[in-house]
N, C-alpha and C. Protein backbone atom coordinates (compact mmCIF):
# COMPACT_ATOMS: atom_id res chain seq x y z
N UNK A 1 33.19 -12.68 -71.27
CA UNK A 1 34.29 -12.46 -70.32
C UNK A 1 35.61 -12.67 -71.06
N UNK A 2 36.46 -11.70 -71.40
CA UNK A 2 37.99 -11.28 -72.30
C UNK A 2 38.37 -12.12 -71.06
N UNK A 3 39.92 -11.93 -72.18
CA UNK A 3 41.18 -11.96 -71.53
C UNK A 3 41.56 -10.77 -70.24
N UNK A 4 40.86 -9.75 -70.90
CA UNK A 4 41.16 -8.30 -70.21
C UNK A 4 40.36 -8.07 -69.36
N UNK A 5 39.44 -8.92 -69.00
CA UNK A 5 38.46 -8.43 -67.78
C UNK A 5 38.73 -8.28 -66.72
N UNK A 6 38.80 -7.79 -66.11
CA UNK A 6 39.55 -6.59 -64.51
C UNK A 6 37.96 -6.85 -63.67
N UNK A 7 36.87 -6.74 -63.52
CA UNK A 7 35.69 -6.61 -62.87
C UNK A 7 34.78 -7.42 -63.34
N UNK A 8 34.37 -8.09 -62.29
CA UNK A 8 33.61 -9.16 -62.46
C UNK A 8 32.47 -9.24 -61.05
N UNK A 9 31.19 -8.96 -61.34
CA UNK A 9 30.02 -8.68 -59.75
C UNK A 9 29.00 -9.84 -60.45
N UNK A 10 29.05 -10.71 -59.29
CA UNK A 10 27.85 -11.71 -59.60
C UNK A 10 26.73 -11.55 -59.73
N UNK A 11 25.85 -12.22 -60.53
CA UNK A 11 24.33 -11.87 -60.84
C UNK A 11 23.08 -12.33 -60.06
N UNK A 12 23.94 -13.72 -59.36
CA UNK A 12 22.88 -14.23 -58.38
C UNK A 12 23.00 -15.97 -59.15
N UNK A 13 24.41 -16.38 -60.13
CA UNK A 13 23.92 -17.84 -59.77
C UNK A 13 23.97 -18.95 -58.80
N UNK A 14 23.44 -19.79 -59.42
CA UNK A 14 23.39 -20.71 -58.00
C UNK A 14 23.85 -21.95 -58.46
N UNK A 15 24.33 -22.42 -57.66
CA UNK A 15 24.99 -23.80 -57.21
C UNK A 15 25.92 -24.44 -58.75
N UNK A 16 25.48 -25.62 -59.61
CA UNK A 16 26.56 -25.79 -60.67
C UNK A 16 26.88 -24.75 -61.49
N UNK A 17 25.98 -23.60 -61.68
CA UNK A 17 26.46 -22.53 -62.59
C UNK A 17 27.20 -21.32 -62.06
N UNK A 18 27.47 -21.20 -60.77
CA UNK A 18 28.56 -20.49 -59.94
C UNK A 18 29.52 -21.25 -59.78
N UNK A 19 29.61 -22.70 -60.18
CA UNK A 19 31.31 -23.15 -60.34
C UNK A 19 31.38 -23.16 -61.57
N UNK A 20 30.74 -23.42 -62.23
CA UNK A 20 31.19 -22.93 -63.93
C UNK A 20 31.60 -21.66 -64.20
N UNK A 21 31.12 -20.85 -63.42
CA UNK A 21 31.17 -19.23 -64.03
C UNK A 21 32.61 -19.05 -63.16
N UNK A 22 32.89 -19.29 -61.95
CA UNK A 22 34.11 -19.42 -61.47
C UNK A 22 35.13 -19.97 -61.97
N UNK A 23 34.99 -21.10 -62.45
CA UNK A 23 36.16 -21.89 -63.42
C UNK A 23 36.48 -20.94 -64.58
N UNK A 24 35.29 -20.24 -65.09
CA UNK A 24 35.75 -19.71 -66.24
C UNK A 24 36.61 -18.46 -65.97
N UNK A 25 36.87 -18.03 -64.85
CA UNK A 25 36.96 -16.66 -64.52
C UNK A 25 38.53 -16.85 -64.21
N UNK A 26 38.87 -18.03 -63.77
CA UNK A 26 39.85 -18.33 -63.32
C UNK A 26 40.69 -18.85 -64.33
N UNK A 27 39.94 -19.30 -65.28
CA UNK A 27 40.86 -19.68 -66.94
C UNK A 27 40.83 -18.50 -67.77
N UNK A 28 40.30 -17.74 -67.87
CA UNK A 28 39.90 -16.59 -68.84
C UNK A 28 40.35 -15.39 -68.19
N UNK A 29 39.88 -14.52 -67.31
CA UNK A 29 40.59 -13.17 -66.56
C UNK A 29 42.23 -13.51 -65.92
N UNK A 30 42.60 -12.27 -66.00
CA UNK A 30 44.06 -12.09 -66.09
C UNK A 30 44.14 -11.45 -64.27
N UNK A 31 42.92 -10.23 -64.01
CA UNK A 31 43.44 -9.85 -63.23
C UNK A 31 41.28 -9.48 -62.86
N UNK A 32 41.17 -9.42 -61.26
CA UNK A 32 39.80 -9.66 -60.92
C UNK A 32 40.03 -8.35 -59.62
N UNK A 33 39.06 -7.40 -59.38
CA UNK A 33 39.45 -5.95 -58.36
C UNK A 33 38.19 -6.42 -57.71
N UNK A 34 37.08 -6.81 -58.22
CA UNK A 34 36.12 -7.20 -57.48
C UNK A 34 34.93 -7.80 -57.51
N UNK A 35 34.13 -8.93 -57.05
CA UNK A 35 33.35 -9.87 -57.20
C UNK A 35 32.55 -10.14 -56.05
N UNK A 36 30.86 -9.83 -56.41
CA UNK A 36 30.14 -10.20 -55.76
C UNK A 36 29.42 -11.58 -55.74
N UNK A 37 29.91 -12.83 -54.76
CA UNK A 37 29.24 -13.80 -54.46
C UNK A 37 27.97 -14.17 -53.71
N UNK A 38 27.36 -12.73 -53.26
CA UNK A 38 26.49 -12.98 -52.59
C UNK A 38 25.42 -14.04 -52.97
N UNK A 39 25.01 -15.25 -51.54
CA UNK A 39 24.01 -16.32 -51.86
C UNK A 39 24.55 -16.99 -53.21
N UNK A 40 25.50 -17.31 -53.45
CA UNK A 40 26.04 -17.81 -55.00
C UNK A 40 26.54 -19.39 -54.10
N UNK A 41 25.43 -20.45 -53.72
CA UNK A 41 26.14 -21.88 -53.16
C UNK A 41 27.39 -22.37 -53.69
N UNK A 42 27.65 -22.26 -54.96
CA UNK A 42 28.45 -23.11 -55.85
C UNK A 42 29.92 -22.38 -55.57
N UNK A 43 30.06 -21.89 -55.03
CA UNK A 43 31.51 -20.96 -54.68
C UNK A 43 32.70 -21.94 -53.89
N UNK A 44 32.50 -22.42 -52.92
CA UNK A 44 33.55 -23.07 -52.24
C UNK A 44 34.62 -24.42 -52.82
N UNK A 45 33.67 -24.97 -54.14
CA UNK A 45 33.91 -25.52 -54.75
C UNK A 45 35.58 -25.07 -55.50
N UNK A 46 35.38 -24.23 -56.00
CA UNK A 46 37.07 -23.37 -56.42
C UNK A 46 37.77 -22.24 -55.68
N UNK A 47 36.95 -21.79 -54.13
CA UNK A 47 37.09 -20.78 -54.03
C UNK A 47 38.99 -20.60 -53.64
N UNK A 48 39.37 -21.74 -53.34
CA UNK A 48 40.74 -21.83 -52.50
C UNK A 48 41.63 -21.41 -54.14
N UNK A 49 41.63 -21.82 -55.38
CA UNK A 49 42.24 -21.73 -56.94
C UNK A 49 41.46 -20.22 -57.07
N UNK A 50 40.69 -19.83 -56.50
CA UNK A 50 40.15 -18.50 -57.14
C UNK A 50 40.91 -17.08 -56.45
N UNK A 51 41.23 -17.31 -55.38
CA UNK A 51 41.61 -16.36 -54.01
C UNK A 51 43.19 -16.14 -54.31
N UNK A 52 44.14 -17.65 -54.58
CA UNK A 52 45.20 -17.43 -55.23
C UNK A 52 45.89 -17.10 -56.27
N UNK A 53 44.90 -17.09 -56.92
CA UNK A 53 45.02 -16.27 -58.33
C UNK A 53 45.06 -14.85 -58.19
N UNK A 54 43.79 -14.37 -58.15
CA UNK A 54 43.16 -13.41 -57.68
C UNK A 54 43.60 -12.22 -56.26
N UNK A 55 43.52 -13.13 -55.53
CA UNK A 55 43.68 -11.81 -54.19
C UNK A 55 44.61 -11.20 -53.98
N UNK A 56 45.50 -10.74 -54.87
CA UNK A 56 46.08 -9.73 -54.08
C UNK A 56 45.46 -8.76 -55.31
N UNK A 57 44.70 -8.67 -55.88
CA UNK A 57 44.04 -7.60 -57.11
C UNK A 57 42.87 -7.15 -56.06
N UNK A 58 42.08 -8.24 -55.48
CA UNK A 58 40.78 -7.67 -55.08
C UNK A 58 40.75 -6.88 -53.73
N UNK A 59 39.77 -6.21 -54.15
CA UNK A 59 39.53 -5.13 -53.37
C UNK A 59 37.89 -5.28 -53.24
N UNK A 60 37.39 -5.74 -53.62
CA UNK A 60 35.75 -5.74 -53.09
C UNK A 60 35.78 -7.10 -53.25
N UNK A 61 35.23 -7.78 -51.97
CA UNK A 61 34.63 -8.97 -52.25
C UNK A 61 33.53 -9.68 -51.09
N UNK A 62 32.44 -9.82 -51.86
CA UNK A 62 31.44 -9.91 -50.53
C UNK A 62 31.09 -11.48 -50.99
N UNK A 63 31.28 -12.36 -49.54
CA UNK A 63 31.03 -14.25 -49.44
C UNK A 63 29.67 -13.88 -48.73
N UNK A 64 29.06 -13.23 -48.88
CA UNK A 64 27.80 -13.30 -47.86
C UNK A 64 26.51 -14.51 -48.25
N UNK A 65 26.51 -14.89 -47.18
CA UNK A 65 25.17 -16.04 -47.21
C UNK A 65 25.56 -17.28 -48.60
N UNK A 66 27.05 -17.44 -48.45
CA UNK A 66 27.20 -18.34 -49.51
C UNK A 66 27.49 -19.56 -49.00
N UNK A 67 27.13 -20.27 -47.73
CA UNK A 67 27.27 -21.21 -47.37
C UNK A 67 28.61 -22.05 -47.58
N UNK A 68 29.45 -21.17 -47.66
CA UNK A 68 31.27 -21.99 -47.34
C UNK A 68 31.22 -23.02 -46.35
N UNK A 69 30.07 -22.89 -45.14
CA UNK A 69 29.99 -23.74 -43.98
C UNK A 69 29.72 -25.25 -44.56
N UNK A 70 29.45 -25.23 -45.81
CA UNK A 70 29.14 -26.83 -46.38
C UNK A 70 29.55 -27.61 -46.90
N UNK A 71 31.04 -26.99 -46.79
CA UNK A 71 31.82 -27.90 -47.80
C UNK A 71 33.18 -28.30 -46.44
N UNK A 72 32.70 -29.11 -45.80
CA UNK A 72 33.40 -29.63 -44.49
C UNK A 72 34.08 -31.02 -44.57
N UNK A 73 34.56 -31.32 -46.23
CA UNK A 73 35.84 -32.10 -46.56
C UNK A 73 36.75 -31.25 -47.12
N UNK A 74 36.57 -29.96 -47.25
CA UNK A 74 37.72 -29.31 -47.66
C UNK A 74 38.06 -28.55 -46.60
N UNK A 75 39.41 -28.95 -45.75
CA UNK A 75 40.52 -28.58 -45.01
C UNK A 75 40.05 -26.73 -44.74
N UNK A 76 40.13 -25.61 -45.76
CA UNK A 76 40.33 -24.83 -45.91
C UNK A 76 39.06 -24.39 -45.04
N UNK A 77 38.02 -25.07 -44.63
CA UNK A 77 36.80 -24.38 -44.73
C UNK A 77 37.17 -24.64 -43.21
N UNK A 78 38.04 -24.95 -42.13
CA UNK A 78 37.56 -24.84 -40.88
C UNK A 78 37.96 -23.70 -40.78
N UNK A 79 37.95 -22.77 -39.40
CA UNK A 79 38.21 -21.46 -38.73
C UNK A 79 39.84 -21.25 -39.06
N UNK A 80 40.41 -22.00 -38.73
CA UNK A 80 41.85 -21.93 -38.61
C UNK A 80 42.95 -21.91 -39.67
N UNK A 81 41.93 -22.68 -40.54
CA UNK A 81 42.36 -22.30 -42.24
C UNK A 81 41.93 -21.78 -43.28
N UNK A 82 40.67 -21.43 -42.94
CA UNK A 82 39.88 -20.16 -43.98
C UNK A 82 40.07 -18.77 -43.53
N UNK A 83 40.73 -18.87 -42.39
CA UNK A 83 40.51 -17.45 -42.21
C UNK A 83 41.89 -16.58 -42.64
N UNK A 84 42.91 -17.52 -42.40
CA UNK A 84 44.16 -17.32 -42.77
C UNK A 84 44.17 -16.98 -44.38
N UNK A 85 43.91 -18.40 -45.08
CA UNK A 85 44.01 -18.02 -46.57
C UNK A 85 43.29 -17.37 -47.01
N UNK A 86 42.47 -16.62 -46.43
CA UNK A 86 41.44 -15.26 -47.13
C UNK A 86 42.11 -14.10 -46.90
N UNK A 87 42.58 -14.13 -45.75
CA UNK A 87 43.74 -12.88 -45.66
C UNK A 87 44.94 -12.95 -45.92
N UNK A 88 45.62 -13.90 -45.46
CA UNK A 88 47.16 -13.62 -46.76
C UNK A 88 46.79 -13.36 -48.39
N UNK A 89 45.76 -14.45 -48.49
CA UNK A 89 46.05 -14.34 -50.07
C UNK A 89 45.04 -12.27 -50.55
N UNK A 90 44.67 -12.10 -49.82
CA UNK A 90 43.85 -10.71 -50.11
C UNK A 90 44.22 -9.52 -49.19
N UNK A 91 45.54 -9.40 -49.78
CA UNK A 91 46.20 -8.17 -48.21
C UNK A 91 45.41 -7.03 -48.72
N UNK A 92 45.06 -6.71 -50.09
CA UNK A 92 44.63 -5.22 -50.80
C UNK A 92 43.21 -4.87 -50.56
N UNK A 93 42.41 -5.87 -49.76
CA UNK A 93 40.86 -5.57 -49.19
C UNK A 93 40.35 -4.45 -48.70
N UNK A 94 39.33 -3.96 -49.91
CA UNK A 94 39.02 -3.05 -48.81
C UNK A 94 37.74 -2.84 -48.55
N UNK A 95 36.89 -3.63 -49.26
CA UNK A 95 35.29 -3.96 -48.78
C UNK A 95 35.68 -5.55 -48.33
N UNK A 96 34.73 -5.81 -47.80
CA UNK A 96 34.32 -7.39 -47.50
C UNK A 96 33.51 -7.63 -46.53
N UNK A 97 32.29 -8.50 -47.29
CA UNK A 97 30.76 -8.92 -46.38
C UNK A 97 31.23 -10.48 -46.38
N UNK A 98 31.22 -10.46 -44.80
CA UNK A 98 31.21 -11.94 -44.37
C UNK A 98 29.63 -11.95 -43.67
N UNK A 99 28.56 -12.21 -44.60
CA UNK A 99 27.39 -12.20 -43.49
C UNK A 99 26.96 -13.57 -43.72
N UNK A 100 27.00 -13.70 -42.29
CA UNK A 100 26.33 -15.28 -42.07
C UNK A 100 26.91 -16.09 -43.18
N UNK A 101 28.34 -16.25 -42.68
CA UNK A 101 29.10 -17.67 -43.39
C UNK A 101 29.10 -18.42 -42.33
N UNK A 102 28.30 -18.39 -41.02
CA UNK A 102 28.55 -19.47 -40.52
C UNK A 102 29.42 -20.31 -39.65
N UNK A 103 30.33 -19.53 -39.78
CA UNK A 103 32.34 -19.75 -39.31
C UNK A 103 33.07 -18.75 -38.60
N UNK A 104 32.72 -19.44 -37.37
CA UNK A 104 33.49 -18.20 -35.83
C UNK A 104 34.57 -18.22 -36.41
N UNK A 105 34.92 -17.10 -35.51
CA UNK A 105 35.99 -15.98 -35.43
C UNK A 105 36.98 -15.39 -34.48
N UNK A 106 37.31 -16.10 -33.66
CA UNK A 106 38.18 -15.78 -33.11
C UNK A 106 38.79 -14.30 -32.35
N UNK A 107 39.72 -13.86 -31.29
CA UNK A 107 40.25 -12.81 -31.24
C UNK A 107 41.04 -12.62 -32.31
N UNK A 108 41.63 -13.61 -32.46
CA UNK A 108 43.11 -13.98 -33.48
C UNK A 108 42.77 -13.56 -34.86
N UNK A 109 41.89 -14.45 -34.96
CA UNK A 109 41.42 -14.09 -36.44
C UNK A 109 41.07 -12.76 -37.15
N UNK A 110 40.38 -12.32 -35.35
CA UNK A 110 39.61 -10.92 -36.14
C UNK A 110 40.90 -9.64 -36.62
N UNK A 111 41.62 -10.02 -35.49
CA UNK A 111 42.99 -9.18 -35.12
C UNK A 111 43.99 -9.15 -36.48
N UNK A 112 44.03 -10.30 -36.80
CA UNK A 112 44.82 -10.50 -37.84
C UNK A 112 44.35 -10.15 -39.26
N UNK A 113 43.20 -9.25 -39.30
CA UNK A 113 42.53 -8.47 -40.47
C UNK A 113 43.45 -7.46 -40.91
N UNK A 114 43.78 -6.83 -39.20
CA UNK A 114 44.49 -5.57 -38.94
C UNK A 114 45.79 -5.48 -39.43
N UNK A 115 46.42 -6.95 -39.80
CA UNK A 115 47.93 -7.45 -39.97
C UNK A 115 47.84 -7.54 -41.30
N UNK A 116 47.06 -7.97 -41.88
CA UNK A 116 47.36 -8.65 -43.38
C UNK A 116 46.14 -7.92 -44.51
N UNK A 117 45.34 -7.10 -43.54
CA UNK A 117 44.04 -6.49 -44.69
C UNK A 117 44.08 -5.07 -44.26
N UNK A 118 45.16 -4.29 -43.85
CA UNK A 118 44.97 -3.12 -43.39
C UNK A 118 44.52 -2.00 -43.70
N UNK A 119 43.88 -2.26 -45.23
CA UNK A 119 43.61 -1.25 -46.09
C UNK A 119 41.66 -1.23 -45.89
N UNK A 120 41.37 -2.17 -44.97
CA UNK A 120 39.87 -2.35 -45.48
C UNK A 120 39.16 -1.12 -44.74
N UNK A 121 38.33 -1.00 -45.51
CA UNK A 121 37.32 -0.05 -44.86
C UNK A 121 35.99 -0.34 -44.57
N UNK A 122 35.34 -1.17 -45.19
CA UNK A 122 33.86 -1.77 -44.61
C UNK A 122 33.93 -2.44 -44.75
N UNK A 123 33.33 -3.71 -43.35
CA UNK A 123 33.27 -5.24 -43.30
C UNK A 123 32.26 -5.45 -42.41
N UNK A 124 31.58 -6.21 -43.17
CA UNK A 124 30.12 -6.89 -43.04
C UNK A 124 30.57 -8.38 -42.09
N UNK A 125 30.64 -8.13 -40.92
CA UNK A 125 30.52 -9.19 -40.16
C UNK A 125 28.93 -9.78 -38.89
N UNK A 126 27.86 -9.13 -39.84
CA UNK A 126 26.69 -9.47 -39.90
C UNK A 126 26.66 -11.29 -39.25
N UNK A 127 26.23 -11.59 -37.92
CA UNK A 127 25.73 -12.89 -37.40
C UNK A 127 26.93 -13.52 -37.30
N UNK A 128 27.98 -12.86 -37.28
CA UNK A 128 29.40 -14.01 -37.07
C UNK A 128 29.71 -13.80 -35.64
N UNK A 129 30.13 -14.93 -34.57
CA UNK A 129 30.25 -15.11 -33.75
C UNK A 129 31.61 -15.84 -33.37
N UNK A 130 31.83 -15.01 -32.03
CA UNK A 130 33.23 -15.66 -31.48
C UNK A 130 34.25 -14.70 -30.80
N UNK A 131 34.16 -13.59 -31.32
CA UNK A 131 35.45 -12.73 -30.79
C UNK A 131 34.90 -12.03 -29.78
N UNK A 132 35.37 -10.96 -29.36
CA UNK A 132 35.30 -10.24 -28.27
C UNK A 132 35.51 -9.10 -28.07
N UNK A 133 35.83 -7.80 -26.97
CA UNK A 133 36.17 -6.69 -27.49
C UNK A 133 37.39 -6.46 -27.48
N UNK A 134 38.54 -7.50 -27.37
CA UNK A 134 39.86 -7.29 -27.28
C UNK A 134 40.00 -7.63 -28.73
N UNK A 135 39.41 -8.64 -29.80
CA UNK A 135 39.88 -8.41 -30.80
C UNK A 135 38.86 -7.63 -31.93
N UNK A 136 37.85 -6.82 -31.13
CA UNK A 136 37.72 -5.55 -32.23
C UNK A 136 38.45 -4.77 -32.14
N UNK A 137 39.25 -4.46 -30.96
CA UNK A 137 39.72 -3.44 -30.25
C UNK A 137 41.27 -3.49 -31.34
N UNK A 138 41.62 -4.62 -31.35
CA UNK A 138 42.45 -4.48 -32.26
C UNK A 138 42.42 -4.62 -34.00
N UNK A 139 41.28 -5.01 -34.38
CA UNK A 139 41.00 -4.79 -35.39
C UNK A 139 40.99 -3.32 -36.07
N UNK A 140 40.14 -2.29 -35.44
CA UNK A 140 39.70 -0.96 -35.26
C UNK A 140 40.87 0.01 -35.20
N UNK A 141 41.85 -0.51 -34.35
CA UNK A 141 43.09 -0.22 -33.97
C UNK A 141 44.14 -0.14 -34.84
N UNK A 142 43.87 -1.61 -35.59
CA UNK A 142 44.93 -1.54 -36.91
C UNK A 142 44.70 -1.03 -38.17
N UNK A 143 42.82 -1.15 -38.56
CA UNK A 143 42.62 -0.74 -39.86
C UNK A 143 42.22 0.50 -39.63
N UNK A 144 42.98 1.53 -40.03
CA UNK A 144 42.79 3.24 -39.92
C UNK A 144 41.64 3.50 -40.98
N UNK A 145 41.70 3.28 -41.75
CA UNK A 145 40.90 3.29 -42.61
C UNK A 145 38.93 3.16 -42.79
N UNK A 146 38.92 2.49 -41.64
CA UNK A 146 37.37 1.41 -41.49
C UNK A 146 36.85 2.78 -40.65
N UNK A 147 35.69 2.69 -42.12
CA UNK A 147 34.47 3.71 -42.33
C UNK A 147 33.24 2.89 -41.73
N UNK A 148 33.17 1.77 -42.06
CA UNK A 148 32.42 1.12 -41.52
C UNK A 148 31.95 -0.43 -41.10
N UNK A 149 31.28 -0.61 -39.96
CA UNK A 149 31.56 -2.07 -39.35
C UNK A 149 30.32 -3.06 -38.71
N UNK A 150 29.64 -3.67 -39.57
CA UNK A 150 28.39 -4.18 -39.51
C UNK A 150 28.89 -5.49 -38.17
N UNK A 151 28.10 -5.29 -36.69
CA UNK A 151 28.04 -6.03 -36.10
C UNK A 151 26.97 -7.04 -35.40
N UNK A 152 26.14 -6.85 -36.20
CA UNK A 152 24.88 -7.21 -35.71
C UNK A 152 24.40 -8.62 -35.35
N UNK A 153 23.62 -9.09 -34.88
CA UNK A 153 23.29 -10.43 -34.94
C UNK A 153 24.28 -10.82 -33.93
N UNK A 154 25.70 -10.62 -33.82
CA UNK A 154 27.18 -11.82 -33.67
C UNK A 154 26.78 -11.67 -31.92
N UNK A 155 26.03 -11.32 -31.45
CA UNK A 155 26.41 -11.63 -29.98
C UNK A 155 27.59 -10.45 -29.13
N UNK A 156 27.58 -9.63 -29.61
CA UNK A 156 28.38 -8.25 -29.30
C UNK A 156 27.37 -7.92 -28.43
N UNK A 157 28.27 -7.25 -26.72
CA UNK A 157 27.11 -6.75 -26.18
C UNK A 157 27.54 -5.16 -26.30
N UNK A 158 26.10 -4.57 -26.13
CA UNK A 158 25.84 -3.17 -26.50
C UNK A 158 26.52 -2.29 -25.59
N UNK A 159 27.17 -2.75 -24.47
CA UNK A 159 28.12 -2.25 -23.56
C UNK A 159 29.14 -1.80 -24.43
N UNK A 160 29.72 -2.76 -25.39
CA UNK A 160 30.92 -3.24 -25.87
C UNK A 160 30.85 -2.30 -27.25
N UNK A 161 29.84 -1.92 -27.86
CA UNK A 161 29.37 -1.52 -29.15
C UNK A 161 29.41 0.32 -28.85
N UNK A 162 29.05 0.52 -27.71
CA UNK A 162 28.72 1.84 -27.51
C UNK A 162 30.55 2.12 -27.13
N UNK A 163 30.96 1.42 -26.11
CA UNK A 163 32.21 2.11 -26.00
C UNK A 163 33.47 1.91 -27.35
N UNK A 164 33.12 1.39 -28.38
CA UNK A 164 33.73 1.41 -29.54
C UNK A 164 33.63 2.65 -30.13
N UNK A 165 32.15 2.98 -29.89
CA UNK A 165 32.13 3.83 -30.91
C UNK A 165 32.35 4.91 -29.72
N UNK A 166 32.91 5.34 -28.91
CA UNK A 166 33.31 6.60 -28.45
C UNK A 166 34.87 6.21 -28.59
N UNK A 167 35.76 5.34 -28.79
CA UNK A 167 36.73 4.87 -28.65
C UNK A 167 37.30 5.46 -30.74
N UNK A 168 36.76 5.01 -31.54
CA UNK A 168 36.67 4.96 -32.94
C UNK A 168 35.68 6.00 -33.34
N UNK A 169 36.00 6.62 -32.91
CA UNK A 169 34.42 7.97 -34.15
C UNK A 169 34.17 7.77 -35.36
N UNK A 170 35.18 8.02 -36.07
CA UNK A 170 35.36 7.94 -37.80
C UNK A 170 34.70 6.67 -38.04
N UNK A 171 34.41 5.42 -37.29
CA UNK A 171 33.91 4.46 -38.13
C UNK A 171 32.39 3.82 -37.67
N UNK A 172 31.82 3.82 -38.28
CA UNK A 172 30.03 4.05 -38.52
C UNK A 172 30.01 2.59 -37.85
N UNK A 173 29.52 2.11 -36.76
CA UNK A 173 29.50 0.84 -36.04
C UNK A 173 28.10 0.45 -36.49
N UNK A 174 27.36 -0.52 -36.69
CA UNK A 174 26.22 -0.80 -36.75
C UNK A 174 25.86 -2.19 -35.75
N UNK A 175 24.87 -2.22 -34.99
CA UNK A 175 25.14 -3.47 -33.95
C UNK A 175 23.33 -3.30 -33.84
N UNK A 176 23.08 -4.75 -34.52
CA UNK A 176 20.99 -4.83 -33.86
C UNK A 176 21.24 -6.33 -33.53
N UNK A 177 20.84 -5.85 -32.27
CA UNK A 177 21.08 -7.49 -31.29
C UNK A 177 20.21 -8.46 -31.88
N UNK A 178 20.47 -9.54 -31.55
CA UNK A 178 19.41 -11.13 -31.75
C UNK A 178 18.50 -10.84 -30.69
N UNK A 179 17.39 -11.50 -30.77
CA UNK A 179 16.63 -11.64 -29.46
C UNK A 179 16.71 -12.63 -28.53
N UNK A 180 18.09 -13.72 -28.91
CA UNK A 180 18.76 -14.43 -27.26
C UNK A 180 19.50 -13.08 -26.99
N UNK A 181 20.34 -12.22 -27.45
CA UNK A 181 21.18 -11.54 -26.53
C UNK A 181 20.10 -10.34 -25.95
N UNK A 182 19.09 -10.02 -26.63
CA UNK A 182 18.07 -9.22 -26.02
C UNK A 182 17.56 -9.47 -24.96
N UNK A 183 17.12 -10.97 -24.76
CA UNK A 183 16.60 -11.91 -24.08
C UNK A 183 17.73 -11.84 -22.51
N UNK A 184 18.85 -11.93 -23.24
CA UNK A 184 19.93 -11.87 -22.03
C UNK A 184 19.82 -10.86 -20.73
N UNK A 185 20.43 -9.58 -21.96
CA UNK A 185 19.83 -8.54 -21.32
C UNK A 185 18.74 -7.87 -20.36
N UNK A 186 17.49 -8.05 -20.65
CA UNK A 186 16.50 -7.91 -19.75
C UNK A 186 16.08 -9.19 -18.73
N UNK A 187 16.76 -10.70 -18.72
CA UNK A 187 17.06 -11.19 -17.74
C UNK A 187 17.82 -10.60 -16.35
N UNK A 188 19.49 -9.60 -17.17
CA UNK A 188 20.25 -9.39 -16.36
C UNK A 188 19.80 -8.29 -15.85
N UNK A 189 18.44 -7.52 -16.42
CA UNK A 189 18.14 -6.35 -16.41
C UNK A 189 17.24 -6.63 -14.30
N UNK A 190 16.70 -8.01 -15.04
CA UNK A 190 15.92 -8.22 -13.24
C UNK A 190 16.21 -8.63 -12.43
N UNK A 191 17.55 -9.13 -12.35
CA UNK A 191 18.52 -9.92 -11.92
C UNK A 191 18.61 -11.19 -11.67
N UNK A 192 17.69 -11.78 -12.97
CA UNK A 192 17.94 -13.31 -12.98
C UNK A 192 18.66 -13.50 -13.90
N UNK A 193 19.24 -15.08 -13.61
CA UNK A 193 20.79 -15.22 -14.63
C UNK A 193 20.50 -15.26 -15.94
N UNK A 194 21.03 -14.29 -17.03
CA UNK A 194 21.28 -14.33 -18.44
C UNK A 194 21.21 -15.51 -19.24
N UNK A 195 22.44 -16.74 -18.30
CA UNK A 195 22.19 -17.57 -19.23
C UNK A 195 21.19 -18.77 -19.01
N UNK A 196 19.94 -18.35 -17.96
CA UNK A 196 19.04 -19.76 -17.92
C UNK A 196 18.15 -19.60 -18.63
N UNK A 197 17.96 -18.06 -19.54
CA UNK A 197 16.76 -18.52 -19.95
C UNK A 197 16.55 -18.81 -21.46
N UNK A 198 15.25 -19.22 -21.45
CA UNK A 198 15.03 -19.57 -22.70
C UNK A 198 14.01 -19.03 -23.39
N UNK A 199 13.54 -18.98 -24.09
CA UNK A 199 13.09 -18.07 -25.36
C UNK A 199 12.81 -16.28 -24.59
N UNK A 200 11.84 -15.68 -25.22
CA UNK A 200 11.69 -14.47 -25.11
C UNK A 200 11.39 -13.94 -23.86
N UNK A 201 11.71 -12.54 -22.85
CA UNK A 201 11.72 -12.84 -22.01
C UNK A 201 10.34 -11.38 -22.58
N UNK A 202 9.12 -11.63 -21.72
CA UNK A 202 7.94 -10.41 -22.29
C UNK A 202 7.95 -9.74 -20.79
């Protein structure tokens, strides 16, 4: 890894050797367009020195299944402050897989993709939970761009998923429910209440 290295996609390490390989990336590269962390534990450790360096270059960057949710003495990692410094510091985004980090989301949050990441075009928000359809609505709304939008798992109901996508054409929605919100569904389907039940409804 030069001085001159521009691209950098992770290989799959794990835990002390994804903060080593991070430290080095952050002493050694000048300028970083895009980096895959997927399942890489050892990330949260520098990720706040890596993002400020770095983000306004990157343009691909997937945190998927990297457990950011575990490092809950660093400030940065609640909702209200990770979500912010991932998007100011990365206005030039235009991939990004947030799958299963673990860390709701807000209307606000989601909305404010649209403000500070307007360039993105596919985002993997695979099992993230919290928002609603007022802030896809503005998400969708702001990023012209978004080809495509992984919603699956997060508790989106399919009401909400179908009228997106007649609302947004151009962008490829993807939504495969959990089996509590499945579960929901064919509760509300017999008209007993959605939220009493518990496990599978056969």
């Amino acid at each position: 890894m030069g001085r001159s290295s521009q691209y950098m996609f992770g290989s799959k390490p794990y835990g002390v050797c994804a903060e080593l390989i991070i430290r080095d990336m952050i002493k050694h590269c000048k300028a970083i367009h895009g980096v895959n962390f997927w399942r890489q534990r050892g990330v949260g450790k520098h990720f706040v020195e890596f993002v400020k360096k770095f983000g306004k270059t990157l343009k691909y960057l997937d945190l998927g299944w990297t457990g950011l949710h575990q490092y809950p003495s660093n400030v940065h990692w609640t909702p209200k402050k990770f979500w912010p410094l991932l998007q100011v510091s990365c206005p030039n985004l235009e991939y990004l897989a947030l799958t299963s980090v673990n860390m709701r989301m807000d209307d606000e949050d989601i909305t404010n993709f649209a403000k500070h990441c307007p360039n993105l075009e596919q985002l993997d928000l695979l099992g993230v939970r919290g928002f609603t359809d007022v802030g896809l609505h503005g998400l969708l709304s702001g990023c012209k761009n978004m080809k495509f939008l992984d919603l699956s798992y997060g508790g989106t109901p399919v009401e909400t998923v179908t009228l997106l996508k007649e609302v947004y054409p151009d962008c490829d929605i993807k939504h495969v429910p959990s089996i509590l919100d499945t579960n929901k569904v064919l509760r509300r389907a017999r008209g007993l209440d959605p939220e009493d039940g518990e496990g599978r409804v056969q």
